[in-house]
N, C-alpha and C. Protein backbone atom coordinates (compact mmCIF):
# COMPACT_ATOMS: atom_id res chain seq x y z
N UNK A 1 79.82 -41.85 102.86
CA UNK A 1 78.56 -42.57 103.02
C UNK A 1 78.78 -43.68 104.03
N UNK A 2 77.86 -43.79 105.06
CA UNK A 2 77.95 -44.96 105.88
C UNK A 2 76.61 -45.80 105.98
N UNK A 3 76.77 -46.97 105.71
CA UNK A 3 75.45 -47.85 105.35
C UNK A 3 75.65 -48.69 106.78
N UNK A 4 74.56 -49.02 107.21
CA UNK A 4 74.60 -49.62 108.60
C UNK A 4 73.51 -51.02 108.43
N UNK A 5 73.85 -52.00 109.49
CA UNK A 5 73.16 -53.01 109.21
C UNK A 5 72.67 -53.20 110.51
N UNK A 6 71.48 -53.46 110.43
CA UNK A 6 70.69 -53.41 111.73
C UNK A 6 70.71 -55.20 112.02
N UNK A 7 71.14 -55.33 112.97
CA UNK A 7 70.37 -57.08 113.51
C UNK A 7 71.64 -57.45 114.62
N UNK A 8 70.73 -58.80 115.08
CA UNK A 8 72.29 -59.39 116.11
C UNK A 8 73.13 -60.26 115.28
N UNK A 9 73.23 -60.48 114.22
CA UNK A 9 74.42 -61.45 113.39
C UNK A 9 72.93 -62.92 113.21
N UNK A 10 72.18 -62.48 112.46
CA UNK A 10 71.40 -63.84 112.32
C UNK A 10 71.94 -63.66 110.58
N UNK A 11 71.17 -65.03 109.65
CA UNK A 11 71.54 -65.67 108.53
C UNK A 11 71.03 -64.05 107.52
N UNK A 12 70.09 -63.82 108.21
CA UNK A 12 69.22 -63.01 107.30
C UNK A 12 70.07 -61.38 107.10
N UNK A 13 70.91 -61.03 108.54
CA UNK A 13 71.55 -59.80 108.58
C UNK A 13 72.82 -60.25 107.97
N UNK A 14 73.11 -60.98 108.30
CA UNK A 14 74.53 -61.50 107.50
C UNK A 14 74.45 -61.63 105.79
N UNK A 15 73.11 -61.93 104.94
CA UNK A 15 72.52 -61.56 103.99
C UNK A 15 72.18 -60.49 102.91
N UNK A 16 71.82 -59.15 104.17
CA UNK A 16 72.00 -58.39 104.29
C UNK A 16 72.75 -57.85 103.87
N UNK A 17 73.88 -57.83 104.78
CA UNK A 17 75.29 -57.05 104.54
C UNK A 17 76.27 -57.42 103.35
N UNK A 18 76.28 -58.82 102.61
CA UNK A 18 76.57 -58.72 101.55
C UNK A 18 76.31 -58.58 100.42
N UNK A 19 75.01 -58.60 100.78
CA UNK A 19 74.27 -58.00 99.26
C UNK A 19 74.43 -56.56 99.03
N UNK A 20 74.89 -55.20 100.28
CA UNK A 20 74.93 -53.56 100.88
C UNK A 20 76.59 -54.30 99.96
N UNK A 21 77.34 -54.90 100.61
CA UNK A 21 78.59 -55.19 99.43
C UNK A 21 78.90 -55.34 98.31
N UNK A 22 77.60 -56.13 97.46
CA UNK A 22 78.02 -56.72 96.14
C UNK A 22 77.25 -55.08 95.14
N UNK A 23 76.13 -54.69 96.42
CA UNK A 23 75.55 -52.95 95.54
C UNK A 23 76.49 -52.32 95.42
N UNK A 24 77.38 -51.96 96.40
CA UNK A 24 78.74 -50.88 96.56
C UNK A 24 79.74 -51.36 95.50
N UNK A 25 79.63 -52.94 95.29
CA UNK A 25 80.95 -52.92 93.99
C UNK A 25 80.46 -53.04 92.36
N UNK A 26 79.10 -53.37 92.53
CA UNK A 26 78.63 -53.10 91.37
C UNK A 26 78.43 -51.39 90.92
N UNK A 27 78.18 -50.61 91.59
CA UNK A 27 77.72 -49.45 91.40
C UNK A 27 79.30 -48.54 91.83
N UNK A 28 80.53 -49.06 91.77
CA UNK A 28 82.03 -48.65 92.32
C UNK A 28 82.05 -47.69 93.16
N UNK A 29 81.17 -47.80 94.42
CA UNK A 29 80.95 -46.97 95.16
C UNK A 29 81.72 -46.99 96.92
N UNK A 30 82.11 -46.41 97.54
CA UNK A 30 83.15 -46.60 98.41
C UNK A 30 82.38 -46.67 99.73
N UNK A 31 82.35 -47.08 100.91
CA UNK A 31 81.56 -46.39 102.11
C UNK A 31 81.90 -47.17 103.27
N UNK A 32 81.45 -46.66 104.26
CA UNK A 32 81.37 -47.46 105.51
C UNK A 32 80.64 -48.50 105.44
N UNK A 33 80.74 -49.83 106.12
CA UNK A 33 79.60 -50.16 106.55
C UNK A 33 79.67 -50.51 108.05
N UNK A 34 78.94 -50.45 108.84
CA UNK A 34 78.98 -50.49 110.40
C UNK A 34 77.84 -51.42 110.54
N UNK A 35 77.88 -52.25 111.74
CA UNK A 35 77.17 -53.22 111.95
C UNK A 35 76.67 -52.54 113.21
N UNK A 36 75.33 -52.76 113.23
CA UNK A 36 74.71 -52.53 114.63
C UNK A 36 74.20 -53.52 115.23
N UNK A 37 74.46 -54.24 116.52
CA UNK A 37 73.65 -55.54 116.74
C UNK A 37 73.13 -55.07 118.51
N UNK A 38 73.44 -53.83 119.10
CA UNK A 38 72.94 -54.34 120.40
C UNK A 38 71.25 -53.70 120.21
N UNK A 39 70.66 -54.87 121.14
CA UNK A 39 68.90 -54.29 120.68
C UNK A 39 68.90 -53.16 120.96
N UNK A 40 68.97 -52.19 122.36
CA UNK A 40 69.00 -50.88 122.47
C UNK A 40 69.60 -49.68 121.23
N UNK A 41 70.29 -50.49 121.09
CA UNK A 41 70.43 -49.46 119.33
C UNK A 41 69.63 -49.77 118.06
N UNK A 42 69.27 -50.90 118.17
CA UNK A 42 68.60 -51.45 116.87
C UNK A 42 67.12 -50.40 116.93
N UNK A 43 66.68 -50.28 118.47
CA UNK A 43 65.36 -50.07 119.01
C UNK A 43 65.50 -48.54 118.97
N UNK A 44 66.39 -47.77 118.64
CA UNK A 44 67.03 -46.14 118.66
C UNK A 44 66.20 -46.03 117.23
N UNK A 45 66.60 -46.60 116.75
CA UNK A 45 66.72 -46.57 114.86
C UNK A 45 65.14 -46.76 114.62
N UNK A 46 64.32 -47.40 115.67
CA UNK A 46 62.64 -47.67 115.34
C UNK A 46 62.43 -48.76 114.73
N UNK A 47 63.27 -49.35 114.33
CA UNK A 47 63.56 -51.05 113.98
C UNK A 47 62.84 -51.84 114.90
N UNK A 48 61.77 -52.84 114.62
CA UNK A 48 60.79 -53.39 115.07
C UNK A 48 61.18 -54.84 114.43
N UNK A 49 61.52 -55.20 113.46
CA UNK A 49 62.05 -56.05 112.85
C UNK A 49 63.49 -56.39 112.21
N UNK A 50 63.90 -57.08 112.12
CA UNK A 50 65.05 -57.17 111.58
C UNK A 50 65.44 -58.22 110.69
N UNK A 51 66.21 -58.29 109.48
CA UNK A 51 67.01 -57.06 109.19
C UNK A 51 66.71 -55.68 108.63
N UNK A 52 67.51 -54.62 109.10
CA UNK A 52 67.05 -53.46 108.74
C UNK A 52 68.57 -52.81 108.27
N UNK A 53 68.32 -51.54 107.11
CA UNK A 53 69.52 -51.20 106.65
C UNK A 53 69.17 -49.84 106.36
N UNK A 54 70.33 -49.17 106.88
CA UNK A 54 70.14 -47.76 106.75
C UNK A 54 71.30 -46.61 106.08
N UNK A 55 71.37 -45.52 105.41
CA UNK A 55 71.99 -44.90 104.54
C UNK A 55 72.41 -44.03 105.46
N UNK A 56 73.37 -43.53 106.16
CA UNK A 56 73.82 -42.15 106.58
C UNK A 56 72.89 -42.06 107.61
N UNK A 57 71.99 -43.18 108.59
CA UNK A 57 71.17 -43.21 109.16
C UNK A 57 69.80 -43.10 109.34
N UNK A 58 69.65 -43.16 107.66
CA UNK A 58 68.13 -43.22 107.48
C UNK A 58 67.39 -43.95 107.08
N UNK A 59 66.78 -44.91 107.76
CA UNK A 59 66.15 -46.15 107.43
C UNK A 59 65.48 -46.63 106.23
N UNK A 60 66.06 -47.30 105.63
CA UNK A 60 65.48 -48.38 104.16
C UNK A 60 65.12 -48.84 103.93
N UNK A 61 65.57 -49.94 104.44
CA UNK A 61 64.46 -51.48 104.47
C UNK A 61 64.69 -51.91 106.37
N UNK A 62 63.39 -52.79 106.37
CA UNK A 62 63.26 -53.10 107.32
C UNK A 62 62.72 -54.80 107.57
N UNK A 63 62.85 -55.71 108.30
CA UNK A 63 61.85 -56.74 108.44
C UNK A 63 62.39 -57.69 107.11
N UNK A 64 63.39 -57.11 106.47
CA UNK A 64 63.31 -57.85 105.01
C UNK A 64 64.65 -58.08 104.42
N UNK A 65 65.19 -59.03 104.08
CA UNK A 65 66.31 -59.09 102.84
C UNK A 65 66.11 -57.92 101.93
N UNK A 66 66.81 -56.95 101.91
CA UNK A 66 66.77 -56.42 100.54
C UNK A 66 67.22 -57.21 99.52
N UNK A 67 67.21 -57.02 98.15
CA UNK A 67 67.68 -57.66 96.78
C UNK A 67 69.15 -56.49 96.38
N UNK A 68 70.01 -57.13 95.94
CA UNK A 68 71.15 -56.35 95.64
C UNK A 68 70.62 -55.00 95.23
N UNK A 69 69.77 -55.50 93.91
CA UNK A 69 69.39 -54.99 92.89
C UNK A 69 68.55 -53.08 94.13
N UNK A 70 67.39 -53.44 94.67
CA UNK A 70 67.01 -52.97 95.78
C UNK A 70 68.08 -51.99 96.71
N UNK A 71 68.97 -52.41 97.13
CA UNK A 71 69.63 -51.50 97.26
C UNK A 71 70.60 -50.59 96.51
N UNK A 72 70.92 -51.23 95.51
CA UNK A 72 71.96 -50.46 94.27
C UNK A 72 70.59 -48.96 94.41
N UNK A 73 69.27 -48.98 93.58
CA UNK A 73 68.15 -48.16 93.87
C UNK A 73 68.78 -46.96 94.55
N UNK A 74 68.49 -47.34 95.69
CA UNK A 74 68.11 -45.92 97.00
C UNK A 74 70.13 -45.70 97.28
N UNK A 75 71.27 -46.46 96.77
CA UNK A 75 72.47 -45.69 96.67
C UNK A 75 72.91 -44.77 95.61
N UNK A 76 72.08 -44.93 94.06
CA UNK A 76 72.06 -44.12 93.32
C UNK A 76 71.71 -42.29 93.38
């Protein structure tokens, strides 16, 4: 599984990505995570907002903090 984090390194993607962390160790789940920050890729993905987070490349949330809780969800 590779979970990806869409943004350029702002408070909110950085947010983001450890909450995609604290889901993966609550739920003892193993995976990539890859950071995406150049806009031309963010803008590949259809990401209009950011932060955005995606599963194996398929977009989740967008425009928004997910909640740990929120992503544990859609890794189950």
């Amino acid at each position: 599984m590779k979970i990806q984090i869409l943004g350029i390194g702002c408070p909110k993607c950085k947010q983001t990505e450890a909450n995609a962390r604290e889901a993966l160790k609550n739920l003892g789940l193993d995976a990539e995570i890859e950071k995406i920050t150049g806009a031309n890729e963010i803008a590949d993905f259809g990401i209009m907002a950011t932060p955005g987070l995606a599963v194996d490349g398929d977009i989740k949330f967008s425009g928004k903090i997910p909640t740990v809780s929120e992503i544990e969800k859609v890794l189950k």
